[in-house]
Structures are given as structure tokens and as C-alpha cells.
C-alpha atoms as a PDB file:
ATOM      1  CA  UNK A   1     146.251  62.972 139.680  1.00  0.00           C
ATOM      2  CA  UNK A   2     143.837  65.061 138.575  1.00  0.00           C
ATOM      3  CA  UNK A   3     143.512  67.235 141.416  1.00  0.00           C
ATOM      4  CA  UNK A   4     146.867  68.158 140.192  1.00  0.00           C
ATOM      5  CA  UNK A   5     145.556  68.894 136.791  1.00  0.00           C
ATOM      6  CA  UNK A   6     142.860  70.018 134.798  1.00  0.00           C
ATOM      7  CA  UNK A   7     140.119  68.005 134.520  1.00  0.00           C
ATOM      8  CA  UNK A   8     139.111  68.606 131.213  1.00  0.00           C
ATOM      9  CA  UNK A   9     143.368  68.907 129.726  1.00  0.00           C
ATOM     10  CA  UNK A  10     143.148  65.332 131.582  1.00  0.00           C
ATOM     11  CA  UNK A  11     140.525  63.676 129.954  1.00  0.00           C
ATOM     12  CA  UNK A  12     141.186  66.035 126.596  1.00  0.00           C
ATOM     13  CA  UNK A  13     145.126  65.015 126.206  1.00  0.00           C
ATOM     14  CA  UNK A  14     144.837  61.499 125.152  1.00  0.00           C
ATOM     15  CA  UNK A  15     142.641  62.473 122.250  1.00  0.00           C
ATOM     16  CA  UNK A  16     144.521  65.325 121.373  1.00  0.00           C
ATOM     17  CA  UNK A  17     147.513  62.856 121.200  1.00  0.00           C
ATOM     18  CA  UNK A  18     146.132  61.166 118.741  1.00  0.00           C
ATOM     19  CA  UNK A  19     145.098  64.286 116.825  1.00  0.00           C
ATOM     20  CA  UNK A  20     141.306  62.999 116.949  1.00  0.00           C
ATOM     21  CA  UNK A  21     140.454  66.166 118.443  1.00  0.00           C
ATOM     22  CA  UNK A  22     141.510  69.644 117.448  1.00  0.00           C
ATOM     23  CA  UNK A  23     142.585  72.978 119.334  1.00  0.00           C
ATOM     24  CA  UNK A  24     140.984  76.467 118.952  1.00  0.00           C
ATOM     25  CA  UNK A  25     143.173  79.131 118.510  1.00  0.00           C
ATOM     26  CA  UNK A  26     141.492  81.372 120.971  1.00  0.00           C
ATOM     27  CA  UNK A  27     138.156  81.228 122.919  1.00  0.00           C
ATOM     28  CA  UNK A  28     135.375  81.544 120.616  1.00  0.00           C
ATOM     29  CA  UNK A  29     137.497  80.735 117.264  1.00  0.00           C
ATOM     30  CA  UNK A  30     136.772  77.835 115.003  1.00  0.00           C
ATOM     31  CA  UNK A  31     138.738  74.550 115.783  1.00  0.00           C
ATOM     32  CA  UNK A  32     142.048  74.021 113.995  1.00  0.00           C
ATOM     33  CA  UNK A  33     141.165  71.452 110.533  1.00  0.00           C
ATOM     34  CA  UNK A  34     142.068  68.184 111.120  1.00  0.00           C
ATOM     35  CA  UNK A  35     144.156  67.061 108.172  1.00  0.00           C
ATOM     36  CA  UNK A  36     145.795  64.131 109.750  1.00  0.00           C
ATOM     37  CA  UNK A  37     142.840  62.121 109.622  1.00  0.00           C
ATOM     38  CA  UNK A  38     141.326  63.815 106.798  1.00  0.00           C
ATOM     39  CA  UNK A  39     144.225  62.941 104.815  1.00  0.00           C
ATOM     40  CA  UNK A  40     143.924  59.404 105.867  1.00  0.00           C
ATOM     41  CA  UNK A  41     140.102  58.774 105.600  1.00  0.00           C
ATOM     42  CA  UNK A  42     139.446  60.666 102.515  1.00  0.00           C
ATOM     43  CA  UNK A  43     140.149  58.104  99.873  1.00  0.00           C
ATOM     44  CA  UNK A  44     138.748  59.202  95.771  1.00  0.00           C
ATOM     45  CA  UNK A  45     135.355  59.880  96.299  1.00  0.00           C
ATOM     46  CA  UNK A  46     134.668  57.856  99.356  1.00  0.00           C
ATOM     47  CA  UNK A  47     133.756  61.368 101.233  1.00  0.00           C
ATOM     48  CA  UNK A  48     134.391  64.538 100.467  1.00  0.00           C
ATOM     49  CA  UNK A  49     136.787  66.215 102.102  1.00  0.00           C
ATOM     50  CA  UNK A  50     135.152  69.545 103.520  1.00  0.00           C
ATOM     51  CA  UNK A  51     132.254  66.820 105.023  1.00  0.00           C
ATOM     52  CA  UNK A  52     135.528  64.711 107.163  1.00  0.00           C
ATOM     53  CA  UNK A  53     136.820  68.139 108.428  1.00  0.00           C
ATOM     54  CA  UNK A  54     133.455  69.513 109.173  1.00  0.00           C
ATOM     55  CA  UNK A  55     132.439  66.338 111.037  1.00  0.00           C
ATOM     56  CA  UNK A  56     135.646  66.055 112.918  1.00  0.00           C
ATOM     57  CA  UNK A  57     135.247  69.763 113.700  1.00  0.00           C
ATOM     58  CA  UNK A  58     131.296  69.137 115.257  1.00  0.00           C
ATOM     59  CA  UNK A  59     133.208  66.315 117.080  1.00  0.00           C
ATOM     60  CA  UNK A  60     136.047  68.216 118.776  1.00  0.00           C
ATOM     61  CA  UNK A  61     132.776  70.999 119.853  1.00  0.00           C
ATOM     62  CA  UNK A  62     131.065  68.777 121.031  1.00  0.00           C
ATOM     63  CA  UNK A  63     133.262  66.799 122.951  1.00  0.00           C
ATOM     64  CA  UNK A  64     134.198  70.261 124.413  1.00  0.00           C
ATOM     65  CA  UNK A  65     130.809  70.964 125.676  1.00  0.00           C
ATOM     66  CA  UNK A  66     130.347  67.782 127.621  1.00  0.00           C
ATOM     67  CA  UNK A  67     133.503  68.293 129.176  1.00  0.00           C
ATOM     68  CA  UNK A  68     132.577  71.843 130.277  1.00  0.00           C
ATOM     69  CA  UNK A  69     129.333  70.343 130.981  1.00  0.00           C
ATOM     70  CA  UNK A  70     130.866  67.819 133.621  1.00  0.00           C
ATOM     71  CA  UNK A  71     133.310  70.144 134.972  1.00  0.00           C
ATOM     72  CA  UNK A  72     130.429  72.916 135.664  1.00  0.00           C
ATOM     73  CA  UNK A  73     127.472  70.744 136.908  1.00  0.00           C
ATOM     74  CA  UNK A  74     128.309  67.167 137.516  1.00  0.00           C
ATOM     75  CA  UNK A  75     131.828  66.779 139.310  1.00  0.00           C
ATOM     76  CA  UNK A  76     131.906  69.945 141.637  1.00  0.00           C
ATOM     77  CA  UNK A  77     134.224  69.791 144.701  1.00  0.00           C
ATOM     78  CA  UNK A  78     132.024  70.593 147.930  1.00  0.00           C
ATOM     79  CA  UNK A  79     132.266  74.355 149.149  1.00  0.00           C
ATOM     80  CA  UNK A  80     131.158  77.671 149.961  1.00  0.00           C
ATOM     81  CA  UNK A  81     129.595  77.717 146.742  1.00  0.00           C
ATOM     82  CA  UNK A  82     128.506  74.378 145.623  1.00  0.00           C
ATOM     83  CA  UNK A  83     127.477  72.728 149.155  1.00  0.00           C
END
């Protein structure tokens, strides 16, 4: 199925379901807030707001870069260029 597919929209579209992960508007802009889960994990004064969409903003970057990470250097399909 995934030879069909993207590899990282595969693995990526189950979170994004689930709104734990966030879009970018463009390449290189900042990830979309996430105010679903903000809105649900901020109770009074547990957390501060701006700290819950900053983490879950390091966590949709960084769960970018491993992807890109895997796609680039660890799952490469044998040819011309990666023997």
C-alpha cells in the first residue's frame, strides 16, 4: 500500500486524524496551532496555554524530521542512485 502512497502522508495521516499533529501552511512556515488539544488539556492554571501549543508545535517538527529522516536515509528503494 504504500508503494501506492507516500510514505511519510502514510505514516503522517493517522496522527493528523486525530489532530495530534499539525500542518504547515507552506514549506518553511510555522505549523498551524493546535487548539483542539490545547483547548482540551489546558484546564485553569494546570499549563499555560502558549507552553501546550508550543510543545505540540516542537512535536509536529519533530515528528516531521524523523520522517524525512527515514524516507531520505533509512528506507531507500535500490537503484541507480542508492545501490
Amino acid at each position: 500500500r504504500i508503494r501506492h502512497q507516500s510514505f511519510v502522508g502514510s505514516i503522517r495521516a493517522p496522527l493528523e486524524l486525530e489532530e495530534l499533529i499539525t500542518n504547515r501552511s507552506s514549506e518553511g512556515a510555522d505549523y498551524k496551532p493546535n487548539y483542539k488539544w490545547v483547548n482540551k488539556l489546558a484546564v485553569s492554571g494546570s499549563m499555560p496555554r502558549e507552553a501546550l501549543l508550543s510543545a505540540f508545535d516542537n512535536f509536529s517538527a519533530a515528528f516531521d524530521k524523523e520522517l524525512i529522516e527515514a524516507k531520505n536515509r533509512r528506507l531507500q528503494i535500490q537503484g541507480k542512485e542508492n545501490p
